[in-house]
Protein backbone atom coordinates (compact mmCIF):
# COMPACT_ATOMS: atom_id res chain seq x y z
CA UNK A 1 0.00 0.00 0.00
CA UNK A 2 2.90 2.38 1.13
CA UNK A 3 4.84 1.37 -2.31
CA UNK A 4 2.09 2.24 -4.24
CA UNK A 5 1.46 5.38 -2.51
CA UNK A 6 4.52 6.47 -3.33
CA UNK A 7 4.80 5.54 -7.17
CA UNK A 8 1.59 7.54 -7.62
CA UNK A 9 3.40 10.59 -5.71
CA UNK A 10 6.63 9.87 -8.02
CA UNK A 11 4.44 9.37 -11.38
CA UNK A 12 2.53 12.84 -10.55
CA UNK A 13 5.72 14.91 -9.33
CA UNK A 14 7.27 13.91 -12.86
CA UNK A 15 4.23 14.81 -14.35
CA UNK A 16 4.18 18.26 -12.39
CA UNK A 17 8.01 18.81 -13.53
CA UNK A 18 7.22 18.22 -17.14
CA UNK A 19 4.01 20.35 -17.24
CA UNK A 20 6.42 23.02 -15.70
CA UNK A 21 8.80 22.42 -18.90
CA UNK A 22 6.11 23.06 -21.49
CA UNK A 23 4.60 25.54 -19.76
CA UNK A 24 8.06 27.77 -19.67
CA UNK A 25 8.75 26.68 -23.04
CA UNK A 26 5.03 28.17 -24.17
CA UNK A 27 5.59 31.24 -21.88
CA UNK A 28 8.99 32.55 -23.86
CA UNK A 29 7.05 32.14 -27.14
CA UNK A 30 4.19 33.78 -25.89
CA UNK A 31 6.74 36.79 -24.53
CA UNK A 32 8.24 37.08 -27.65
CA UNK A 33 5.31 37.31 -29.77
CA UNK A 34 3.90 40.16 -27.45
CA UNK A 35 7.08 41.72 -27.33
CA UNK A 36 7.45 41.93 -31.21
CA UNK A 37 3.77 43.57 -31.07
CA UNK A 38 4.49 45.75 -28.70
CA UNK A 39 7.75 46.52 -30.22
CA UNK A 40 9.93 46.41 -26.86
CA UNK A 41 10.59 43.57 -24.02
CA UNK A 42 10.13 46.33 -21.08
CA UNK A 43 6.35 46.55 -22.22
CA UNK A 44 5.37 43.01 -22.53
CA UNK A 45 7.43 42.78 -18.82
CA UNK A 46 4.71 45.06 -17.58
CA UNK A 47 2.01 42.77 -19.42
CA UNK A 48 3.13 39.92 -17.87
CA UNK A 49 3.83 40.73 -14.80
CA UNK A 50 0.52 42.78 -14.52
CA UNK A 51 -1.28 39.59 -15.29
CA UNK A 52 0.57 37.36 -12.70
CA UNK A 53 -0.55 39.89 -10.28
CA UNK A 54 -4.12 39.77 -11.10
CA UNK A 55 -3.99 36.06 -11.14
CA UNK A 56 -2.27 36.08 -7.74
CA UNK A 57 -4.93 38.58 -6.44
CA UNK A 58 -7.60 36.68 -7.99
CA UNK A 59 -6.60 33.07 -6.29
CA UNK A 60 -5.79 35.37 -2.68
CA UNK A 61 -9.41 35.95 -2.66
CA UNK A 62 -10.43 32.41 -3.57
CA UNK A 63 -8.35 31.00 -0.73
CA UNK A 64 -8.79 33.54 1.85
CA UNK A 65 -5.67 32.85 3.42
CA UNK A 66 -4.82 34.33 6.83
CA UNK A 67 -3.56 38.00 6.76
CA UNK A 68 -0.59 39.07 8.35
CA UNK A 69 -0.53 41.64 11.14
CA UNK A 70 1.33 44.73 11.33
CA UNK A 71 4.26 43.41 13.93
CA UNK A 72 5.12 40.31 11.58
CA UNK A 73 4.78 42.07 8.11
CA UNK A 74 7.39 44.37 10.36
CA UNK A 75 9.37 41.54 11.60
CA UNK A 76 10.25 40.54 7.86
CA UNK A 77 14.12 41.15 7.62
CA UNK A 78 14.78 43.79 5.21
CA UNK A 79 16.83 41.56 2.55
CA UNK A 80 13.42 39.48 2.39
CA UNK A 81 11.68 42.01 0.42
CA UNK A 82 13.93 41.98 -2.47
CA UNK A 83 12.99 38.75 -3.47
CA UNK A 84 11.07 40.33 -6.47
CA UNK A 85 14.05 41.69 -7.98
């Protein structure tokens, strides 16, 4: 039962790794079609990241997840919120 547990976990985090291939292989197409549209990368940067942060948005209302409070958003170390860049 345990053994078959984990061949399902195995078959599905291979399956996870190669939807993450084609998926970052159909994202840079997709980035530079909309940056030959748009006629420079910087622009279809804002696209794209504008849309990640709707999505993002969108799914942090679906899951409602606890909010922070003001002493631990505080407590974050300062090198932490560079993790953007």
């Amino acid at each position: 039962m345990v053994e078959s547990s984990v061949a399902s976990m195995k078959i599905l985090l291979m399956m996870a790794v190669m939807l993450a291939g084609v998926g970052t292989a159909i994202q840079t197409g997709m980035n530079t079609q909309l940056r030959g549209i748009l006629g420079h990368g910087l622009h279809s940067a804002v696209i794209n990241f504008f849309v990640g942060l709707v999505a993002v948005v969108l799914i942090t209302i679906l899951m409602r997840p606890h909010i922070p409070s003001a002493t631990q958003v505080a407590s974050v170390p300062m090198w932490a919120w560079w993790g953007g860049f």
